[in-house]
C-alpha atoms as a PDB file:
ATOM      1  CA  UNK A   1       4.450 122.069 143.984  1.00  0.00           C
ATOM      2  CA  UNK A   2       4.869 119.624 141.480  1.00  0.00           C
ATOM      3  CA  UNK A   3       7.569 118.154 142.865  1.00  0.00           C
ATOM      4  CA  UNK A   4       6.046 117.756 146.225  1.00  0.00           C
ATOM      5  CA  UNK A   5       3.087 115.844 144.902  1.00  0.00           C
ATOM      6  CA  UNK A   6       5.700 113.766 143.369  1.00  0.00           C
ATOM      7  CA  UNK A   7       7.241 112.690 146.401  1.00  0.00           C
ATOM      8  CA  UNK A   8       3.993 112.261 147.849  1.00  0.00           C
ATOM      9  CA  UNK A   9       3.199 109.652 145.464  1.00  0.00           C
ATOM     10  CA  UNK A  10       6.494 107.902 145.335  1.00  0.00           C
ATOM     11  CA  UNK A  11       5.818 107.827 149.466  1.00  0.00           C
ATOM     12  CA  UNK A  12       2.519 106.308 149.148  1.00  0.00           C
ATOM     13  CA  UNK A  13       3.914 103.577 146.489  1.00  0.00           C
ATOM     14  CA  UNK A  14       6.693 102.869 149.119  1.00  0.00           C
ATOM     15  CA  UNK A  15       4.220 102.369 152.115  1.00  0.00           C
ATOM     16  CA  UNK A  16       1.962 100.345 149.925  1.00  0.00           C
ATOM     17  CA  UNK A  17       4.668  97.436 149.179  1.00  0.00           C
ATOM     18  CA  UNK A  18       5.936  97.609 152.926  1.00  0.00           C
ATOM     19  CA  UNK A  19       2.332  97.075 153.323  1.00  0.00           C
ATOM     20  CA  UNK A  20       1.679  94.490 151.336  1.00  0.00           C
ATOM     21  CA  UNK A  21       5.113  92.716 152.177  1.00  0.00           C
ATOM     22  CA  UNK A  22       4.504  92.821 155.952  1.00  0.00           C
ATOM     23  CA  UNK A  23       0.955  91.396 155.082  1.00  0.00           C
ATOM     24  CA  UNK A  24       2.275  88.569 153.347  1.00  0.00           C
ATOM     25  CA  UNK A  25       4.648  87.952 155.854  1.00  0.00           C
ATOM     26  CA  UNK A  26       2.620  87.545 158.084  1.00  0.00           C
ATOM     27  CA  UNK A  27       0.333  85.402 156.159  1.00  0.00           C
ATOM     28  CA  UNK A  28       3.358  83.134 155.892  1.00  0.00           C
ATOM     29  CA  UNK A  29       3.933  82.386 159.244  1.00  0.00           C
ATOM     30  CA  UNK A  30       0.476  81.818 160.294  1.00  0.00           C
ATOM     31  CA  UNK A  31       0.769  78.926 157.416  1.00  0.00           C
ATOM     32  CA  UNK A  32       3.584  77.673 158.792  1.00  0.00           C
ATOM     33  CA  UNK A  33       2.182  77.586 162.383  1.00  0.00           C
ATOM     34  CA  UNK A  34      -0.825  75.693 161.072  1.00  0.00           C
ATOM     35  CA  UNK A  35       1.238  73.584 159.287  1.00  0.00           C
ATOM     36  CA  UNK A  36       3.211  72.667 162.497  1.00  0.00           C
ATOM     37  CA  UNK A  37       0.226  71.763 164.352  1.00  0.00           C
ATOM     38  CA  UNK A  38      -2.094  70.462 161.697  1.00  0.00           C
ATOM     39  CA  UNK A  39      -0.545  66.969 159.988  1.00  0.00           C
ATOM     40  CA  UNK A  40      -0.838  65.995 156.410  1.00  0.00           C
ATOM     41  CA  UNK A  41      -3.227  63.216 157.504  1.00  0.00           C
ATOM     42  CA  UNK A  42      -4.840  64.357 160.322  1.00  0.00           C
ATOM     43  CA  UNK A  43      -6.832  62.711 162.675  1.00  0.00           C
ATOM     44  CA  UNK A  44     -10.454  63.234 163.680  1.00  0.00           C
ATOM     45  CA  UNK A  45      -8.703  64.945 167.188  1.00  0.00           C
ATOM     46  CA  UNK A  46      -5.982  66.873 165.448  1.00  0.00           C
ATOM     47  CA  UNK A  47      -8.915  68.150 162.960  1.00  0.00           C
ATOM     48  CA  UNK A  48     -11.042  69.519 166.135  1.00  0.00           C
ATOM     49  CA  UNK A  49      -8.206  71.517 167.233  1.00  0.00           C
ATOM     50  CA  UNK A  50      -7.213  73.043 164.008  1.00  0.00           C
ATOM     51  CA  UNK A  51     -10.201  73.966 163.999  1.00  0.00           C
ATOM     52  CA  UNK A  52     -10.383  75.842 167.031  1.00  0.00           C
ATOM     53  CA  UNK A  53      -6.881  76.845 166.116  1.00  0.00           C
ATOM     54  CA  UNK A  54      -7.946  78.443 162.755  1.00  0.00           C
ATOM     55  CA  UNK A  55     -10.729  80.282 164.320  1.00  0.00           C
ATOM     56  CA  UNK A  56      -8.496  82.321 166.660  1.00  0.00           C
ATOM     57  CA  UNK A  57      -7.627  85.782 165.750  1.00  0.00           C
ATOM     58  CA  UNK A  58      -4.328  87.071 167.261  1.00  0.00           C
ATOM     59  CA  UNK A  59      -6.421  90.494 168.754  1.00  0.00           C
ATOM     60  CA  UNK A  60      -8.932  88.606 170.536  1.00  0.00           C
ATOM     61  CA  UNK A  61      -7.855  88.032 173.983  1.00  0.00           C
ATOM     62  CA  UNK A  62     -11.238  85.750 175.129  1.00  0.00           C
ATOM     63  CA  UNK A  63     -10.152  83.484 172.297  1.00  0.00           C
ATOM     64  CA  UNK A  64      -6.904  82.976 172.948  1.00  0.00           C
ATOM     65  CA  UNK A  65      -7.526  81.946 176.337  1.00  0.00           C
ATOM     66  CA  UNK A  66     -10.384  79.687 175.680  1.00  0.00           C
ATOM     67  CA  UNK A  67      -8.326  77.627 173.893  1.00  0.00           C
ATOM     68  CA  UNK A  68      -6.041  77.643 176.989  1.00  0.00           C
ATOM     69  CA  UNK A  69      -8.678  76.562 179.372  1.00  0.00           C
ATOM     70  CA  UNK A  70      -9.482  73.685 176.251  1.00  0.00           C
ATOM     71  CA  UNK A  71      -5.821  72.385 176.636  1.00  0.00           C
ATOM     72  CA  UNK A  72      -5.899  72.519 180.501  1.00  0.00           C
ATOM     73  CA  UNK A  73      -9.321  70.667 180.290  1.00  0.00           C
ATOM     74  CA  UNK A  74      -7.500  67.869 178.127  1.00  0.00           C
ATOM     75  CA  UNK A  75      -4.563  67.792 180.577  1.00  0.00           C
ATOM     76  CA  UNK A  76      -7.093  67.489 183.377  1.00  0.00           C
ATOM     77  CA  UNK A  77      -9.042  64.324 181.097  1.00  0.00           C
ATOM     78  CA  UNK A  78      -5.774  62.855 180.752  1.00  0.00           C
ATOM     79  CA  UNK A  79      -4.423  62.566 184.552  1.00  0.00           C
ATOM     80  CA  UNK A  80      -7.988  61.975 185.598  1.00  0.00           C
ATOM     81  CA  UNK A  81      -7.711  58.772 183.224  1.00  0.00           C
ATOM     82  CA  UNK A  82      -4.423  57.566 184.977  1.00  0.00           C
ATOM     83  CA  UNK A  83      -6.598  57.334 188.322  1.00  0.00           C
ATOM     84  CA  UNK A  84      -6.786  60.150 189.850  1.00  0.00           C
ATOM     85  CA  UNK A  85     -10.408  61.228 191.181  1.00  0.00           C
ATOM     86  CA  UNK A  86     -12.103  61.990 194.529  1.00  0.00           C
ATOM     87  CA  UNK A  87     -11.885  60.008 197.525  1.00  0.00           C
ATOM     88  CA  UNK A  88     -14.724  57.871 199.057  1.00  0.00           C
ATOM     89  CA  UNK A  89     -16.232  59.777 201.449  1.00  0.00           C
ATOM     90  CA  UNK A  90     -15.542  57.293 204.375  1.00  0.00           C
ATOM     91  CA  UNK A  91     -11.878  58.574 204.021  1.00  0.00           C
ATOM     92  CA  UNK A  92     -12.324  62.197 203.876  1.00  0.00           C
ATOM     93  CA  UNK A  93     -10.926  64.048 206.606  1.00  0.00           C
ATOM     94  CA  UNK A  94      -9.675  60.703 208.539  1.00  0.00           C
ATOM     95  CA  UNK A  95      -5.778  59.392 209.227  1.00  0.00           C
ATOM     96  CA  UNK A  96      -5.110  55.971 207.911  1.00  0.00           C
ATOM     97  CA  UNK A  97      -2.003  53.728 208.018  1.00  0.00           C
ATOM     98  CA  UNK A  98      -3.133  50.477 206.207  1.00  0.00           C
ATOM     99  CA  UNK A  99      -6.765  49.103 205.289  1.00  0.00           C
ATOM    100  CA  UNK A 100      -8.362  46.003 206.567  1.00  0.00           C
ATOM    101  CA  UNK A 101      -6.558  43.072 204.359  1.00  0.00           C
ATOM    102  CA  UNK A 102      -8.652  41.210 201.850  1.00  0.00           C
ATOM    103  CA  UNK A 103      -7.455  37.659 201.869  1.00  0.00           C
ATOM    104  CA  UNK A 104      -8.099  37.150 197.930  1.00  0.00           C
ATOM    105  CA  UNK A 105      -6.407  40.055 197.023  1.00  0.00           C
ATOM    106  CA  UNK A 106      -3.064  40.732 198.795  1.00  0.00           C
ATOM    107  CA  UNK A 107      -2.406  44.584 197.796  1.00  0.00           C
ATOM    108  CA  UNK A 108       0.397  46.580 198.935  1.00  0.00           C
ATOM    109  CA  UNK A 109       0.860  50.203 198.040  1.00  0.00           C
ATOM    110  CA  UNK A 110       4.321  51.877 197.918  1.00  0.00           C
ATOM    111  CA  UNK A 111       4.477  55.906 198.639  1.00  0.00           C
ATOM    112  CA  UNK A 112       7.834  58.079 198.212  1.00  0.00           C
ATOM    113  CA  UNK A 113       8.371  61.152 200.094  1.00  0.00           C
ATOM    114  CA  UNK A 114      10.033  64.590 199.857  1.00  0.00           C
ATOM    115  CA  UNK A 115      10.376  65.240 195.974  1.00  0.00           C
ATOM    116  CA  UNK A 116      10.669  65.699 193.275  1.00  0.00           C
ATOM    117  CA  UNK A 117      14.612  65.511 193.967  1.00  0.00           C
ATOM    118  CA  UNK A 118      17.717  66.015 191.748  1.00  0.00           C
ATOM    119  CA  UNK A 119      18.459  62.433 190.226  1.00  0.00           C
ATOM    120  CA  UNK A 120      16.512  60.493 192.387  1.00  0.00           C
ATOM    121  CA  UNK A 121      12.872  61.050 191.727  1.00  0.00           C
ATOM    122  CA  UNK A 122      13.818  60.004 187.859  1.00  0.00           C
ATOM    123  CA  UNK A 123      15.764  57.066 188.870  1.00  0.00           C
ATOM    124  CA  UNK A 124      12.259  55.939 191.007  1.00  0.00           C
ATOM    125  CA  UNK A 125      10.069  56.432 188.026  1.00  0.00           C
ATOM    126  CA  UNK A 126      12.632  54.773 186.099  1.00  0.00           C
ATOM    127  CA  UNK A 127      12.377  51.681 187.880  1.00  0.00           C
ATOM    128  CA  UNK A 128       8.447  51.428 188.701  1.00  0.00           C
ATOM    129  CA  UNK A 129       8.383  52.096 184.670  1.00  0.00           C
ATOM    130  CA  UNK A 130      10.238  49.197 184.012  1.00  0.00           C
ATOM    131  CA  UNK A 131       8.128  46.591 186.533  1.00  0.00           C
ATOM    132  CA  UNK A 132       4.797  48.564 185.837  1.00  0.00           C
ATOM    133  CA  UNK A 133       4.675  49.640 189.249  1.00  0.00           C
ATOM    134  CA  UNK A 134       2.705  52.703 190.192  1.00  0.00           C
ATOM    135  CA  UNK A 135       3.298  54.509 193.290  1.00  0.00           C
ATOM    136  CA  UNK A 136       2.066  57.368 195.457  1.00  0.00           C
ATOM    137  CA  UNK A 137       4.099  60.282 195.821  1.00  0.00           C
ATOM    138  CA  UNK A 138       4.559  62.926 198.455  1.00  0.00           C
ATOM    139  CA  UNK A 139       5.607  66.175 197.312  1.00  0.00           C
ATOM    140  CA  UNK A 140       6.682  68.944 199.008  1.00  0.00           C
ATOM    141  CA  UNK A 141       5.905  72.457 197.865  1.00  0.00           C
ATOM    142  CA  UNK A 142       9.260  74.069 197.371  1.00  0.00           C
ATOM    143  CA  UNK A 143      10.598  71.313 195.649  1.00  0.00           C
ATOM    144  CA  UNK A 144       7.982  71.259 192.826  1.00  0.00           C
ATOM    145  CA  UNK A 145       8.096  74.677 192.351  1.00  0.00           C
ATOM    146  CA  UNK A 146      12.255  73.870 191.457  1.00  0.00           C
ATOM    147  CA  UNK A 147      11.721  70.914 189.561  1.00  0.00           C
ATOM    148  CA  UNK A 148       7.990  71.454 187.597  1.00  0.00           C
ATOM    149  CA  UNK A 149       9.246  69.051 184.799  1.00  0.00           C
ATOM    150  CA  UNK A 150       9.595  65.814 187.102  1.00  0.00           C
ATOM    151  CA  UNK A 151       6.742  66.655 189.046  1.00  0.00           C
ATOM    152  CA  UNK A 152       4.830  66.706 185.975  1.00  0.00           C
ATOM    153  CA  UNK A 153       6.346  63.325 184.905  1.00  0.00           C
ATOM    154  CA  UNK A 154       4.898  61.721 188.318  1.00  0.00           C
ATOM    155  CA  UNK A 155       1.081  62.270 186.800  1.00  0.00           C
ATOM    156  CA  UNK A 156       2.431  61.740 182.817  1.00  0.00           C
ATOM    157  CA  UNK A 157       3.488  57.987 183.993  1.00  0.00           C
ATOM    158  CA  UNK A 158      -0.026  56.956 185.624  1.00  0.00           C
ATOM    159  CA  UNK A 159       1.527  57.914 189.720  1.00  0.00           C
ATOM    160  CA  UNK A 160      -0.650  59.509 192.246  1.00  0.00           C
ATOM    161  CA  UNK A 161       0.784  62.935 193.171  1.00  0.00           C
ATOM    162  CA  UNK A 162      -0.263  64.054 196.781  1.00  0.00           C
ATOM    163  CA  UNK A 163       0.628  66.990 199.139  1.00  0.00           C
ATOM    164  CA  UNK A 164       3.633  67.008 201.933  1.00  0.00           C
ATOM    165  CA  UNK A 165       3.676  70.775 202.959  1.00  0.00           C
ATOM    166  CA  UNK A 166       5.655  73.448 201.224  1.00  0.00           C
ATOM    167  CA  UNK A 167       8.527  73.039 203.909  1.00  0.00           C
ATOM    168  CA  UNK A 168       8.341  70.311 205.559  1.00  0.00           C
ATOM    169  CA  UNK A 169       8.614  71.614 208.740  1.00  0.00           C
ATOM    170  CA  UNK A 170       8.200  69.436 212.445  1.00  0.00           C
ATOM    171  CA  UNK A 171       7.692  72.386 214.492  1.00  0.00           C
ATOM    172  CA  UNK A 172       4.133  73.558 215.563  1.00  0.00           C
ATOM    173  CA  UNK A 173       2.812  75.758 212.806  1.00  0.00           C
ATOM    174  CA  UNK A 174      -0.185  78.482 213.789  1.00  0.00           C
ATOM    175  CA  UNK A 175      -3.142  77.500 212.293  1.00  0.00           C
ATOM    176  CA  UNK A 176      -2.841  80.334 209.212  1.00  0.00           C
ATOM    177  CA  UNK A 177       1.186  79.132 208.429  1.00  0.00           C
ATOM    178  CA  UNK A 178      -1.021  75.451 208.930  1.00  0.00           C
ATOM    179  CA  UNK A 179      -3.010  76.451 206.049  1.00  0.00           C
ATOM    180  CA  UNK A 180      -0.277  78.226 204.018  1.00  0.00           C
ATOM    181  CA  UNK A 181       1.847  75.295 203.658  1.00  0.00           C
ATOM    182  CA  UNK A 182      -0.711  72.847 202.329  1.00  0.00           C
ATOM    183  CA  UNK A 183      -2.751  75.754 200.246  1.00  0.00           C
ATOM    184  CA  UNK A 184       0.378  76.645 198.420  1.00  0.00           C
ATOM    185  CA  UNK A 185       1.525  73.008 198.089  1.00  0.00           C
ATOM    186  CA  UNK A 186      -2.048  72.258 196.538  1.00  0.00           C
ATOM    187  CA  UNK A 187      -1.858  75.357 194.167  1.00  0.00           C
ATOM    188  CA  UNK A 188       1.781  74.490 193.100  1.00  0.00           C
ATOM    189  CA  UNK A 189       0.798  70.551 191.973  1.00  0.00           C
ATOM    190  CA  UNK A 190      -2.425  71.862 190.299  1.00  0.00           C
ATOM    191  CA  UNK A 191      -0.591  74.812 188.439  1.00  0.00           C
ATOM    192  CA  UNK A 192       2.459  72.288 187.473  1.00  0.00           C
ATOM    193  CA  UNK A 193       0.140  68.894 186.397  1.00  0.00           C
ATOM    194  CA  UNK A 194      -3.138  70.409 186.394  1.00  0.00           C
ATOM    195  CA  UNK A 195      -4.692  67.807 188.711  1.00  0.00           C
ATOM    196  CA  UNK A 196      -5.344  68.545 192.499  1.00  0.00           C
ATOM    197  CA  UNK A 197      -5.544  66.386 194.931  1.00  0.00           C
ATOM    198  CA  UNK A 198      -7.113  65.374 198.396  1.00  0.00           C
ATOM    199  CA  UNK A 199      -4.041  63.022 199.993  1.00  0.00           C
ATOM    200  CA  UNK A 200      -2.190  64.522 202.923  1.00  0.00           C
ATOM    201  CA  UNK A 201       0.969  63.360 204.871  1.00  0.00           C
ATOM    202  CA  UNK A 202       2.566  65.354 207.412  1.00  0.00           C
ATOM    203  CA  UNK A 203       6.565  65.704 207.253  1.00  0.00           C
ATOM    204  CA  UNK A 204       8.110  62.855 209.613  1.00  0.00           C
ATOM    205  CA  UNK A 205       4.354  61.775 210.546  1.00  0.00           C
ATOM    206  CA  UNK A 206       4.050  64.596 213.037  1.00  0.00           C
ATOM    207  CA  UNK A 207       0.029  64.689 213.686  1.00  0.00           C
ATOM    208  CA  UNK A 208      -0.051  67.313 216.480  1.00  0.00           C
ATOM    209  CA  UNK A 209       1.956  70.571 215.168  1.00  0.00           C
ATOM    210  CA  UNK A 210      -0.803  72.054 212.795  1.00  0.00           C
ATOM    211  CA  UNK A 211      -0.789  70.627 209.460  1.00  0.00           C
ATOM    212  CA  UNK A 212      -2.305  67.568 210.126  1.00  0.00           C
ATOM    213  CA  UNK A 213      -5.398  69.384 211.491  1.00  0.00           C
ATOM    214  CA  UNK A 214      -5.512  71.588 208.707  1.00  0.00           C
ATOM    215  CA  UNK A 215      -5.539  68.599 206.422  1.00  0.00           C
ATOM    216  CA  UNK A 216      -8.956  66.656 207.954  1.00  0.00           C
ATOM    217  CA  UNK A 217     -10.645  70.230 208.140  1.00  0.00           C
ATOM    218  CA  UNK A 218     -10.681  70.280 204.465  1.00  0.00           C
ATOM    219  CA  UNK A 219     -11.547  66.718 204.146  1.00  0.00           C
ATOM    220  CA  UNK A 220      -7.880  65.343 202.802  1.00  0.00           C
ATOM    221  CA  UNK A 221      -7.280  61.957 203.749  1.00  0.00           C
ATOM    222  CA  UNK A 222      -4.382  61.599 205.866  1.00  0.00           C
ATOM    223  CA  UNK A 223      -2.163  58.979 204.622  1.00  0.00           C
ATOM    224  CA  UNK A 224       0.567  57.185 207.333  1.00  0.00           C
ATOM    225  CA  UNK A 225       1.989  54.318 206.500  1.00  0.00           C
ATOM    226  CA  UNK A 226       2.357  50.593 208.213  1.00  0.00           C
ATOM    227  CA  UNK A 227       6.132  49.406 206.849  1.00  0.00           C
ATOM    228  CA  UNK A 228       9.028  52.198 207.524  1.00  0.00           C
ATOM    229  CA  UNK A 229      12.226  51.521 205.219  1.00  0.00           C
ATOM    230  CA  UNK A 230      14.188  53.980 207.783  1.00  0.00           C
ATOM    231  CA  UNK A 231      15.677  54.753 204.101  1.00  0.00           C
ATOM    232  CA  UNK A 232      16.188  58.726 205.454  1.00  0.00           C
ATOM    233  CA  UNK A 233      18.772  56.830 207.743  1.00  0.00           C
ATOM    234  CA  UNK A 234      20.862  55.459 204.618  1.00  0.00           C
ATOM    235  CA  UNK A 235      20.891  51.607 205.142  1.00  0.00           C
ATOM    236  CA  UNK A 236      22.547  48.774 203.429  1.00  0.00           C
ATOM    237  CA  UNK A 237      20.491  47.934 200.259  1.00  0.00           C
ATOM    238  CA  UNK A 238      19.402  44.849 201.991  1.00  0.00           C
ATOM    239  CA  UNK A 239      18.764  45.744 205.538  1.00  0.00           C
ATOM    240  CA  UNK A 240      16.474  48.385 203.809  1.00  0.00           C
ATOM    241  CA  UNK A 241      14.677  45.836 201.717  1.00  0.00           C
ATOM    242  CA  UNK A 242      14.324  43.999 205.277  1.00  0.00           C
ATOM    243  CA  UNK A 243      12.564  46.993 206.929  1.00  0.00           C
ATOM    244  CA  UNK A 244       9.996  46.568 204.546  1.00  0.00           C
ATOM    245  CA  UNK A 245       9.336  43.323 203.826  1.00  0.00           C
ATOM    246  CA  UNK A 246       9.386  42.656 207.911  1.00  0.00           C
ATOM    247  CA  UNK A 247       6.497  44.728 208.418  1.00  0.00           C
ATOM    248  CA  UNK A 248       4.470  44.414 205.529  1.00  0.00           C
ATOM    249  CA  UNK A 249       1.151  43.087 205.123  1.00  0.00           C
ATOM    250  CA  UNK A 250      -1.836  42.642 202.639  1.00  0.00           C
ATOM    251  CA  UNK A 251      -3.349  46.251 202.820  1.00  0.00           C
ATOM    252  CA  UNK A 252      -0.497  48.208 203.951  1.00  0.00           C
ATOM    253  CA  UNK A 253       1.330  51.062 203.206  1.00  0.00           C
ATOM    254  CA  UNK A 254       5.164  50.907 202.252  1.00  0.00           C
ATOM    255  CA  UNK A 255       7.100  54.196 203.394  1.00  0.00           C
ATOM    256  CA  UNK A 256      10.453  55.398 201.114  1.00  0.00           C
ATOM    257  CA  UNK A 257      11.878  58.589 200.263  1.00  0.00           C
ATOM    258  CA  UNK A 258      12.981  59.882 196.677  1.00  0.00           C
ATOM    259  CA  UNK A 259      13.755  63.596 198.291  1.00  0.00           C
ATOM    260  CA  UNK A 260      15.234  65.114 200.976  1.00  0.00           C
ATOM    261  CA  UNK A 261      18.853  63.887 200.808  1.00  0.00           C
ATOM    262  CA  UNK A 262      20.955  60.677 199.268  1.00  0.00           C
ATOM    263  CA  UNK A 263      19.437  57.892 197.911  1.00  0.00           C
ATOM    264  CA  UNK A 264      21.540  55.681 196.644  1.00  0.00           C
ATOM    265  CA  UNK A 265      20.260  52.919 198.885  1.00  0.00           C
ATOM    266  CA  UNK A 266      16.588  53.531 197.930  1.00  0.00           C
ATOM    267  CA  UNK A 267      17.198  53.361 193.930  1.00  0.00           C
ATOM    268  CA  UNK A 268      19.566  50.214 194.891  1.00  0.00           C
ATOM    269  CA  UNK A 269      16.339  48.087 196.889  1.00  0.00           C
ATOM    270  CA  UNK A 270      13.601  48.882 194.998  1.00  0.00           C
ATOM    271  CA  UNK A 271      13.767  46.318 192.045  1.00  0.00           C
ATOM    272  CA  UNK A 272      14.669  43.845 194.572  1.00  0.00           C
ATOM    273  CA  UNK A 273      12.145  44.858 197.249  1.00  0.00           C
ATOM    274  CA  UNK A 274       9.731  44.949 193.932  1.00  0.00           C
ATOM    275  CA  UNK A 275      10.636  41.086 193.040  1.00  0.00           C
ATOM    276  CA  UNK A 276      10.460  40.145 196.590  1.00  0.00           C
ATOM    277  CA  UNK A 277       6.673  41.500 196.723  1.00  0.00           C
ATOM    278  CA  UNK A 278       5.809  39.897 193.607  1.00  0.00           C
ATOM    279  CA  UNK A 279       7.239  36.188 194.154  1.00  0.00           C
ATOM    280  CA  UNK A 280       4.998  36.471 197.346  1.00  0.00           C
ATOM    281  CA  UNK A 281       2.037  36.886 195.478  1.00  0.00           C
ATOM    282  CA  UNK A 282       1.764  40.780 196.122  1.00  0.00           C
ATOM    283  CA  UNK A 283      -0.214  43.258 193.817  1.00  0.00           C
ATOM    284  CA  UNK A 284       0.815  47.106 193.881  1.00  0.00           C
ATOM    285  CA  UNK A 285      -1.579  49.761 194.071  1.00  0.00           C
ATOM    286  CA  UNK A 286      -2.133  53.497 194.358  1.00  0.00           C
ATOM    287  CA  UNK A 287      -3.023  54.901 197.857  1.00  0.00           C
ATOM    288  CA  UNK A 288      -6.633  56.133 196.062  1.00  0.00           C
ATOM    289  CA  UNK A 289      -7.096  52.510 194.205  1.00  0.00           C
ATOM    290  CA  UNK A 290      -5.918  50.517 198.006  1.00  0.00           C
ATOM    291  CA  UNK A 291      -8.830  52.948 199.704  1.00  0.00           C
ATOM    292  CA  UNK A 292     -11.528  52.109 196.521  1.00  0.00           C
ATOM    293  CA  UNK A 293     -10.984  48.822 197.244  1.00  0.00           C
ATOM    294  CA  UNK A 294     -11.162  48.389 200.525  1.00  0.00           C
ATOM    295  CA  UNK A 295     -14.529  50.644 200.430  1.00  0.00           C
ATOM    296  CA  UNK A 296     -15.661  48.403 197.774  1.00  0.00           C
ATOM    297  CA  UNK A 297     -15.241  45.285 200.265  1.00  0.00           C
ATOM    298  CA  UNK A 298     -17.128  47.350 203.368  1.00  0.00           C
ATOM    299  CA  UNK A 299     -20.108  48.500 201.340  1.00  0.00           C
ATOM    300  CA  UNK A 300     -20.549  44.762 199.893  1.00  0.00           C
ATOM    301  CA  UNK A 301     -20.067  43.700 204.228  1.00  0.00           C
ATOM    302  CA  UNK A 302     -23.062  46.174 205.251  1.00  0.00           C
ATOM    303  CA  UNK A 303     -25.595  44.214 202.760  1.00  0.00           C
END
């Protein structure tokens, strides 16, 4: 009997220092995750979110996803700051292909259609980086879902990120597959960048096959264009940047591609077609900052 309390006792000793270790090891970690987050000098932002990080318990579930919806909130602050915000109502629900040119202010807005693609996409961002361009661009559905990280990238470097079906199909759609491919298109950019957004353009400009419809029911603008690079067609480099420049006016709407096949003669025009826009006294803008504008220059007409 003796010997069995005995045991007992050396038993309890044991589980007390696993106890106590796995305590401590614990401890440890959380430290060094606080640590991570939380610099040496930390600013008056990183010292709000340590401490909403150090009031999180690892059991409570409602915690742990408040702080979530705190970091999506920031992510939503942050696009929202590179310009992208709700429509004028003028625009909601109606098809456009250029705005009514303003004489002192000769805007042009460039849009790129069916990414995020291998290679491409980057090589676009690359280049409206480096001439602090911004764009507007078309994604399709599928293709974001693939490639989350670039399509992210498109809102991180100040672009406007709009919907171009999940497909990208031509063929009439019934009004529920309608729905479908610009629902899921509008859930996939939100859930990837955390922004949604109310710009619509149907695959190869097709206005009668469903989508289109769809689109002005639930108030997106529907965004055409007024210059076509025929780019999908693989030009020359400089018959491409002649497409463009041909048909382009103050207030209009530049068509390219940075999905849906090769490239090469895309990435090849643009710094050129870029300069060319510029020496002419050109200014580039976002599809949402081209419709401000020209909203701007009606309501100041009506008084």
């Amino acid at each position: 009997m003796k010997k069995l309390i005995k045991v007992r006792k050396v038993n309890n000793k044991r589980f007390k220092i696993t106890k106590f270790f796995l305590l401590s090891v614990a401890a440890l970690i959380m430290i060094v995750g606080l640590g991570m987050i939380i610099p040496l000098k930390p600013s008056a932002n990183t010292l709000e979110l340590a401490v909403n990080a150090s009031s999180l318990t690892v059991n409570t579930k409602g915690q742990i996803e408040g702080f979530r919806t705190q970091m999506l909130d920031s992510w939503e602050d942050e696009a929202k700051q590179k310009g992208i915000h709700d429509l004028p109502k003028r625009y909601q629900g109606v098809t456009l292909n250029a705005v009514k040119p303003n004489s002192k202010d000769k805007i042009i807005a460039l849009t790129f259609d069916d990414g995020p693609w291998p290679k491409y996409t980057e090589q676009v961002l690359d280049i409206l980086k480096a001439n602090n361009v911004k764009g507007t661009f078309f994604v399709i559905g599928a293709n974001m879902k693939n490639m989350p990280a670039v399509g992210k990238r498109i809102v991180t470097d100040g672009h406007i990120i709009a919907n171009h079906t999940w497909h990208h199909w031509y063929h009439r759609l019934s009004p529920s597959i309608a729905a479908k491919e610009i629902n899921d298109t509008e859930e996939i950019i939100y859930k990837v960048t955390g922004v949604r957004t109310n710009l619509f353009r149907p695959p190869g400009g097709v206005l009668g096959n469903g989508p289109a419809a769809y689109a002005r029911s639930k108030k997106y603008s529907v965004i055409m264009w007024s210059a076509d690079s025929h780019d999908y067609k693989r030009p020359a480099a400089p018959r491409l940047i002649g497409n463009v420049m041909r048909f382009s006016k103050p207030g209009g709407i530049v068509l390219m591609h940075d999905g849906g096949g090769v490239r090469d003669s895309t990435v090849k025009a643009l710094p050129e077609m870029i300069k060319k826009f510029k020496q002419q006294g050109y200014r580039f803008v976002t599809i949402p900052e081209m419709l401000e504008l020209e909203d701007q220059q009606l309501a100041i007409a009506a008084k």
